[in-house]
Protein backbone atom coordinates (compact mmCIF):
# COMPACT_ATOMS: atom_id res chain seq x y z
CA UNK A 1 145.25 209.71 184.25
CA UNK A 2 144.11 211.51 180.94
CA UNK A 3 147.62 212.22 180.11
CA UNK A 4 148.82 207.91 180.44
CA UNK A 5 145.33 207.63 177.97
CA UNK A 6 146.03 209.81 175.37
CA UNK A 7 149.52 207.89 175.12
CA UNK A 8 148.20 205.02 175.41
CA UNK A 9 145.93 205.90 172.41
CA UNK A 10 148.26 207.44 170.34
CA UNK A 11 150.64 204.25 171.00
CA UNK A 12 147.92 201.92 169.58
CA UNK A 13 147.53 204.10 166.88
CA UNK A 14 150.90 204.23 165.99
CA UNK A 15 150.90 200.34 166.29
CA UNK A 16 147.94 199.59 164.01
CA UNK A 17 149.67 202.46 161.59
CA UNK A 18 152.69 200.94 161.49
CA UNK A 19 151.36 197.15 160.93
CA UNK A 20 149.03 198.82 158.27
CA UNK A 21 151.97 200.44 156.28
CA UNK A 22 153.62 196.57 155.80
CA UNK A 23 150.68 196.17 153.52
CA UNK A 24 152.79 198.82 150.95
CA UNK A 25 156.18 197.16 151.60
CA UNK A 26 157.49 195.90 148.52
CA UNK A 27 157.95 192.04 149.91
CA UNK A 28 159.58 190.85 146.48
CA UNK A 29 162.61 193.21 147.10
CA UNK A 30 162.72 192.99 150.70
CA UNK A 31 163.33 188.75 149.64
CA UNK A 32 165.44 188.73 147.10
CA UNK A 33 167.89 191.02 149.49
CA UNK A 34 167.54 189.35 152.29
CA UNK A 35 168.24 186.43 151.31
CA UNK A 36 171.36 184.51 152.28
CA UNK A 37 173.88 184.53 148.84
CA UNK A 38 173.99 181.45 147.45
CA UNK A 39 177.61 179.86 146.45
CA UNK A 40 177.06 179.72 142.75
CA UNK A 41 176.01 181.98 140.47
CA UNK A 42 173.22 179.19 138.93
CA UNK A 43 171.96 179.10 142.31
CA UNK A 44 171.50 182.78 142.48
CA UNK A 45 169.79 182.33 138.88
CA UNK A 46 167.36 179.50 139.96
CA UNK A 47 166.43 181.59 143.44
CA UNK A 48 165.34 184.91 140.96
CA UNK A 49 163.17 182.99 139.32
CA UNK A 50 161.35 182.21 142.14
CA UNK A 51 160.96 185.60 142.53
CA UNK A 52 158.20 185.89 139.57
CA UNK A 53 160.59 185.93 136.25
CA UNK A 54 159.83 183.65 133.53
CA UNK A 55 163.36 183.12 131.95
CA UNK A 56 167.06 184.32 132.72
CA UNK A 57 170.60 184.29 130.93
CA UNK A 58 173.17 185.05 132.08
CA UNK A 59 176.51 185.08 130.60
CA UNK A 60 180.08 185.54 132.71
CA UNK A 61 183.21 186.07 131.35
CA UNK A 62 186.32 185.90 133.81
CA UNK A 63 189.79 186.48 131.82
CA UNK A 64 191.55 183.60 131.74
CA UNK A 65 188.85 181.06 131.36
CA UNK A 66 186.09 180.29 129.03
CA UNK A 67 182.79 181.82 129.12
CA UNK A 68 179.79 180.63 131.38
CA UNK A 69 176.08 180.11 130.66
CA UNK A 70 173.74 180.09 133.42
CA UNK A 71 170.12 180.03 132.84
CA UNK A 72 166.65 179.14 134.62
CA UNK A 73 163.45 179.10 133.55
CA UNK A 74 161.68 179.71 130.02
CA UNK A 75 162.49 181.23 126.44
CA UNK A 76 158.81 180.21 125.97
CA UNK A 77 156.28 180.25 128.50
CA UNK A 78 153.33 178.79 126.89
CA UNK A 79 155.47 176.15 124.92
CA UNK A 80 157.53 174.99 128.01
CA UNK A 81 160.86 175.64 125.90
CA UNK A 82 163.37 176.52 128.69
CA UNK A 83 165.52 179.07 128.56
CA UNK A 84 168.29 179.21 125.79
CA UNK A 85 171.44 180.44 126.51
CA UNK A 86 171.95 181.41 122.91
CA UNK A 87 168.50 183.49 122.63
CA UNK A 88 168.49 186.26 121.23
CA UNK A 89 167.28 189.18 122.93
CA UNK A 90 165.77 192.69 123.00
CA UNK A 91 168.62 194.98 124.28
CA UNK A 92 167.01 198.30 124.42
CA UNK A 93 169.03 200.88 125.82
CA UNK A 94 172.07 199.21 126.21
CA UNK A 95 172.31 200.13 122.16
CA UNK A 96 173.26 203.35 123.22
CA UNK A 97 176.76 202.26 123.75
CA UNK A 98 177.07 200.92 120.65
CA UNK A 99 175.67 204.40 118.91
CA UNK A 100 178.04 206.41 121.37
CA UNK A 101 181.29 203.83 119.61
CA UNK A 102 179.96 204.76 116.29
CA UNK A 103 180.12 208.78 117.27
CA UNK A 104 183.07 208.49 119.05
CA UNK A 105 184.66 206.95 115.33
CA UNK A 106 183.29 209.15 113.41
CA UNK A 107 184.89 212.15 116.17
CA UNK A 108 188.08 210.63 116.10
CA UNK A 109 188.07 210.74 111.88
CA UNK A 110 187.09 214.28 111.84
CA UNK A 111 183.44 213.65 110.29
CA UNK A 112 182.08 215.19 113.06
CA UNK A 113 182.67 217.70 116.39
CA UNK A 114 181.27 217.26 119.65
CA UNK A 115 181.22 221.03 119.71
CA UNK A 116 179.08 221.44 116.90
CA UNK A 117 175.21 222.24 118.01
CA UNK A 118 172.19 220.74 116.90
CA UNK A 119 171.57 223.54 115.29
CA UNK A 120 174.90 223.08 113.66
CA UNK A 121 173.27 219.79 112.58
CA UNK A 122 169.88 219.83 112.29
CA UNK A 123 168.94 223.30 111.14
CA UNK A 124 165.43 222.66 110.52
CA UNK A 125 165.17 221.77 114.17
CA UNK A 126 165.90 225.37 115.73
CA UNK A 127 162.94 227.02 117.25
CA UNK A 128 161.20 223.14 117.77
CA UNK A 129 163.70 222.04 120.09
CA UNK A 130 164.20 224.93 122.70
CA UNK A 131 168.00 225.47 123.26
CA UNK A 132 168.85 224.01 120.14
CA UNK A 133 171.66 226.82 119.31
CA UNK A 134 173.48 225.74 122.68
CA UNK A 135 172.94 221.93 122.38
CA UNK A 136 176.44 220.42 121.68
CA UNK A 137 176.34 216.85 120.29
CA UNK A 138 178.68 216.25 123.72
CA UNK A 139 175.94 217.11 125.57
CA UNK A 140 173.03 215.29 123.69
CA UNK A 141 175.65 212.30 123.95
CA UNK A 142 175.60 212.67 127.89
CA UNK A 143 172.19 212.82 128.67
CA UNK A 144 172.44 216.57 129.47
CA UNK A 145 170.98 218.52 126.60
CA UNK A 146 167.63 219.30 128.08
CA UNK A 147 165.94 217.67 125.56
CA UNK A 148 162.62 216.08 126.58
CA UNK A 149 162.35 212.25 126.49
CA UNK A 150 160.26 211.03 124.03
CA UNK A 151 158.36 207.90 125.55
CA UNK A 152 157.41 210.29 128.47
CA UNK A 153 154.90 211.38 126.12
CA UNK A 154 151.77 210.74 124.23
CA UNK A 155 151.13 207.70 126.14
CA UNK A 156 154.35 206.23 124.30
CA UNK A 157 154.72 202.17 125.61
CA UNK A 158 150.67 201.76 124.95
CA UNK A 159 150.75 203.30 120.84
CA UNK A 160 153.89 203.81 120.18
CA UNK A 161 154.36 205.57 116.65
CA UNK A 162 155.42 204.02 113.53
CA UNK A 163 158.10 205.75 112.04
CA UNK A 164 161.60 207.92 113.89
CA UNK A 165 159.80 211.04 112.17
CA UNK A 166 156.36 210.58 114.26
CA UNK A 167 158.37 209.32 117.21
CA UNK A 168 160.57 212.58 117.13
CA UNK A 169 157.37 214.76 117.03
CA UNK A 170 156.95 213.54 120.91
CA UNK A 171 159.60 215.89 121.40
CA UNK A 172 159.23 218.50 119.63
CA UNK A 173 157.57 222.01 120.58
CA UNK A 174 157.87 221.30 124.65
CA UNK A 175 160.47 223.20 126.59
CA UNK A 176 163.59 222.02 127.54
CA UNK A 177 163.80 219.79 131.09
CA UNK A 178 166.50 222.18 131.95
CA UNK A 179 169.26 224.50 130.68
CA UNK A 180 172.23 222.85 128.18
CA UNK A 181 174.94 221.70 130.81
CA UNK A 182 173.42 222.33 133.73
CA UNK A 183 171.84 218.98 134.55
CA UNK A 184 171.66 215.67 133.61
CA UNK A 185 168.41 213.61 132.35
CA UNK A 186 168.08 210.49 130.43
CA UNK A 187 166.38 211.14 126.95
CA UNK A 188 165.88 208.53 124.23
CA UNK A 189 165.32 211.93 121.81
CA UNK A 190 169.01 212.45 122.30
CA UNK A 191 169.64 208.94 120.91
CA UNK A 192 166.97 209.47 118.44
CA UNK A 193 168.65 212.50 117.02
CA UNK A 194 172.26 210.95 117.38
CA UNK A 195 170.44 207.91 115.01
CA UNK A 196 169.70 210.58 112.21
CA UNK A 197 172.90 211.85 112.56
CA UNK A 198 174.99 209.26 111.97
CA UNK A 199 173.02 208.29 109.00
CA UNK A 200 173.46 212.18 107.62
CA UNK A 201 177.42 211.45 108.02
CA UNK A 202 178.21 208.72 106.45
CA UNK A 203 175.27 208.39 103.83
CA UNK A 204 173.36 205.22 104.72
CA UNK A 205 171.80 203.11 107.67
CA UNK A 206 173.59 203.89 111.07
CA UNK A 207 172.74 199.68 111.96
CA UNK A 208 174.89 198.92 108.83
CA UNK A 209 177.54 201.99 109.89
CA UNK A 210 177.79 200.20 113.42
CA UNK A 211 177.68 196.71 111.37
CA UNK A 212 180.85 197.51 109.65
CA UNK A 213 182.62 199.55 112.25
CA UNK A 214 181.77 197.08 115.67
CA UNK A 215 179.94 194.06 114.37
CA UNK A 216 182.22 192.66 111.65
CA UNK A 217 185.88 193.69 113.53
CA UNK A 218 184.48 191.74 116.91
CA UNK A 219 182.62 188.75 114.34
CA UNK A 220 179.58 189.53 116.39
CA UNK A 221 177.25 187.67 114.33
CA UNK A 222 174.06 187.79 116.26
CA UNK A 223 174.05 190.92 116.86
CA UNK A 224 171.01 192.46 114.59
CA UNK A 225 169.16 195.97 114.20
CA UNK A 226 165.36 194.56 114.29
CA UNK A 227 163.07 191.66 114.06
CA UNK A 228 163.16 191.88 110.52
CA UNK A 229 166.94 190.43 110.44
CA UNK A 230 166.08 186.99 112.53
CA UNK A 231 164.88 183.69 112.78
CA UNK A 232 161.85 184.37 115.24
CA UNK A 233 162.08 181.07 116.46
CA UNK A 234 165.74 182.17 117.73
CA UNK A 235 163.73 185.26 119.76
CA UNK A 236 163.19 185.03 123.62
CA UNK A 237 159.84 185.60 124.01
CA UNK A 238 159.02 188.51 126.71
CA UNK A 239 156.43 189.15 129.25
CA UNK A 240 154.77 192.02 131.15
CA UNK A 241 152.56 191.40 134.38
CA UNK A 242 149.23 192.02 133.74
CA UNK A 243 149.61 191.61 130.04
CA UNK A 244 148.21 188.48 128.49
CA UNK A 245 150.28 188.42 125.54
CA UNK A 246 153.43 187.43 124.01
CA UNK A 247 155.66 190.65 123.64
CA UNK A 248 158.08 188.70 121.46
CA UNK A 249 156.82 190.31 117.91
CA UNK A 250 157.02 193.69 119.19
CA UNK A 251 160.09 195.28 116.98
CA UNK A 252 161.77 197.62 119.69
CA UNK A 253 165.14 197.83 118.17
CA UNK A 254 168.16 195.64 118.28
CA UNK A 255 168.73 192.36 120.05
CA UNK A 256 171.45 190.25 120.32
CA UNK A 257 172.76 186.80 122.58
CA UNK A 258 174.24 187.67 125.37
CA UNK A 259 177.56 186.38 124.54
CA UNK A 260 177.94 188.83 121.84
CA UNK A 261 177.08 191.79 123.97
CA UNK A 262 179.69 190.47 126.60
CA UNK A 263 182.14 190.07 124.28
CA UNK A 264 181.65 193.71 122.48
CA UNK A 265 181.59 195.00 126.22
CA UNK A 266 184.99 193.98 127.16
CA UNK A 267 186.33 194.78 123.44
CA UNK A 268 184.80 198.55 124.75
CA UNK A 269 186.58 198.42 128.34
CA UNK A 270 189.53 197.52 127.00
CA UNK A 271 190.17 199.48 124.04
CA UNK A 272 190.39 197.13 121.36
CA UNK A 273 187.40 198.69 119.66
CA UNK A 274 189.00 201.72 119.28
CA UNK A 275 191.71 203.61 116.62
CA UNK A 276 194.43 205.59 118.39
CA UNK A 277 192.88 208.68 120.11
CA UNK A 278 189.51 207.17 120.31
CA UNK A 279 189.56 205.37 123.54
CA UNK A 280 190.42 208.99 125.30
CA UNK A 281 187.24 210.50 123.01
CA UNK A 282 184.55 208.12 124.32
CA UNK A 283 185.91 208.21 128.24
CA UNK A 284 185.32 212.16 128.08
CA UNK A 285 181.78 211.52 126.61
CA UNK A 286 179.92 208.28 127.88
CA UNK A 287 179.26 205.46 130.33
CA UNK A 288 181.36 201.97 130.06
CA UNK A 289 178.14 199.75 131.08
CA UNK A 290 174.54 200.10 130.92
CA UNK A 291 171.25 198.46 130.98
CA UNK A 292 168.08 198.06 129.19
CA UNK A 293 164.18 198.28 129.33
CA UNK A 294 160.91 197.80 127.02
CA UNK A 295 158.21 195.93 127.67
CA UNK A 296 158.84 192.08 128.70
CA UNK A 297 162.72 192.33 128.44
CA UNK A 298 165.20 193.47 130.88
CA UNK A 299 169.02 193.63 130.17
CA UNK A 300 171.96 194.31 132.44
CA UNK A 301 175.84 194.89 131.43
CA UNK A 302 178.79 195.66 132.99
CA UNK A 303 182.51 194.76 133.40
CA UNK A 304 183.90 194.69 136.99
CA UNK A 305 187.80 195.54 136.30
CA UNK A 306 188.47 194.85 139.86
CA UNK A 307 188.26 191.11 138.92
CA UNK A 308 188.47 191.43 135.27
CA UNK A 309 184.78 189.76 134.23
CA UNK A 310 182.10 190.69 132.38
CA UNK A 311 178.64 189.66 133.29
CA UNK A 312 175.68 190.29 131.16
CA UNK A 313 172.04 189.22 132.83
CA UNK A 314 169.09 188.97 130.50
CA UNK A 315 165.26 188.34 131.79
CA UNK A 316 162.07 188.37 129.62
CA UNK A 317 159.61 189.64 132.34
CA UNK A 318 158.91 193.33 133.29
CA UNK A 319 156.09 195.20 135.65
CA UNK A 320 154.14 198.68 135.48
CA UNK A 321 155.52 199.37 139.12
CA UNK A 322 159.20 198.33 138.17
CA UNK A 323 159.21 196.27 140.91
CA UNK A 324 161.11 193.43 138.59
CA UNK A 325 163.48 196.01 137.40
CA UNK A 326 164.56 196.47 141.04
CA UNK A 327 164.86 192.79 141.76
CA UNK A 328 166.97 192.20 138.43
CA UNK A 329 168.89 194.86 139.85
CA UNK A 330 169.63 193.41 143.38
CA UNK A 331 169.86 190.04 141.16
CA UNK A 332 173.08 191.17 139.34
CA UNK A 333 174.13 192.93 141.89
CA UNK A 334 174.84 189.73 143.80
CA UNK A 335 175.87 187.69 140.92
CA UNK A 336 178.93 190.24 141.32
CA UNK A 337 179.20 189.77 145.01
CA UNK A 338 179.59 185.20 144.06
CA UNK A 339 182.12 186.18 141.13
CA UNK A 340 184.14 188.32 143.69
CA UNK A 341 183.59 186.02 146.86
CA UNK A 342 185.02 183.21 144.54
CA UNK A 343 188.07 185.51 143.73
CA UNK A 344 189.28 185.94 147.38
């Protein structure tokens, strides 16, 4: 009889656990995953804004026909402006494909060697950043140097520094994450240093190197290095839960319309960007898609080659938790699963 009550006990317990741990599911993904996918892909942009975003782009581009807007949604929140499928936007980290074309250029024109450390390099840097003697520019292009990431420091996203030089100092003096080579780990400090470097090359602002090099060839014309370029009024504005404000006039880098990123993305996948010799250089070295973070603005890119499109998906609201990061994610995912469901 004592035996049946102690299961009996630990059964209930386990039942009032088990309803108790639903309280820590993350509802918003388990939805937008869950969710039967909708036929279109503006239908699958209307149903994640119900899912807490303020605005959404989203540009496709399916060889063979034109390219498609779909958006939902605001550019401007407190103004009621809806969203513009012509914004431009904060791209973040999906610059760093644009600074891995530029190396990759200047590689295949014998300006500089992936071999070559950054101590090779930057001189002045050995003994600051551990390693630095065994830190090929290949590796600090791949995310595998060892160098520390920057905005995990110094409470980066809440004061972030002014200038590259005080950003760099983040960096500096800490050991190294992990031997050269022998991991991987995403480090804005790579992309930092890769910054300076082209600059040292070729004698003048790595935004106007890439300018001349990507921009101009591909007549990307709003494509731009910082807020200082633009029209603000062109800007989508961005938004972080729990912040009251308008992250719009925060200068985190360089923005573009989503067009122009889709376009320079299939230009990359398919070669055109490149010289003889240069598409087999960047394959060895970095990633053919990528995505993008800061505060209020998430960006997503890739191109599918097994149905030849490009999607780009833009949305100006982000979350401490990265709970919208996730949902973007599952988002584009099915975006992709629509495009290929209307292929077969």
């Amino acid at each position: 009889m004592k035996k049946k009550q102690t299961k009996k006990i630990f059964k209930i317990i386990f039942i009032i656990a088990s309803i108790s741990s639903l309280a820590f599911v993350p509802w918003i993904l388990v939805k937008a995953w869950i969710l039967p996918l909708p036929n279109t892909v503006q239908e699958q942009v209307n149903e994640a804004i119900s899912h807490g975003f303020d605005g959404m782009i989203v540009y496709v581009d399916e060889a063979g026909k034109p390219p498609a807007f779909y958006t939902a949604g605001f550019k401007d929140r407190k103004n009621e402006i809806p969203a513009d499928p012509k914004a431009l936007f904060k791209i973040a980290s999906v610059s760093k494909l644009y600074h891995a074309v530029a190396i990759t250029k200047l590689v295949n024109e014998k300006r500089l060697s992936l071999d070559k450390t950054l101590a090779d390099y930057f001189p002045e840097l050995v003994g600051r950043i551990e390693n630095a003697k065994k830190i090929t520019l290949k590796l600090m292009v791949q995310h595998r140097s060892g160098i520390p990431n920057y905005t995990d420091y110094g409470n980066y996203w809440e004061n972030p520094p002014e200038t590259r030089e005080e950003t760099l100092e983040l960096a500096l003096d800490l050991p190294a994450n992990f031997e050269p080579g022998e991991d991987y780990g995403y480090s804005n400090t790579n992309y930092l240093l890769i910054g300076k470097l082209i600059e040292q090359v070729v004698g003048y602002s790595r935004h106007q190197y890439i300018k001349e090099k990507i921009l101009i060839p591909l007549k990307l014309n709003n494509t731009f290095s910082s807020l200082s370029e633009v029209n603000m009024d062109n800007v989508m504005s961005g938004y972080h839960i729990g912040y009251p404000y308008d992250l719009k006039t925060e200068d985190y880098g360089m923005l573009a319309t989503a067009e122009d990123v889709g376009v320079f993305l299939r230009a990359l996948n398919d070669g055109s960007l490149f010289k003889e010799g240069g598409q087999e250089i960047y394959a060895s070295i970095y990633e053919y898609k990528h995505s993008g973070w800061v505060p209020g603005y998430q960006s997503f890119t890739e191109y599918y080659g097994d149905i030849d499109t490009v999607v780009i998906q833009f949305n100006n609201t982000t979350d401490a938790e990265l709970y919208m990061w996730n949902v973007a994610q599952i988002v584009f995912s099915r975006i992709a699963k629509i495009l290929r469901r209307k292929k077969t």
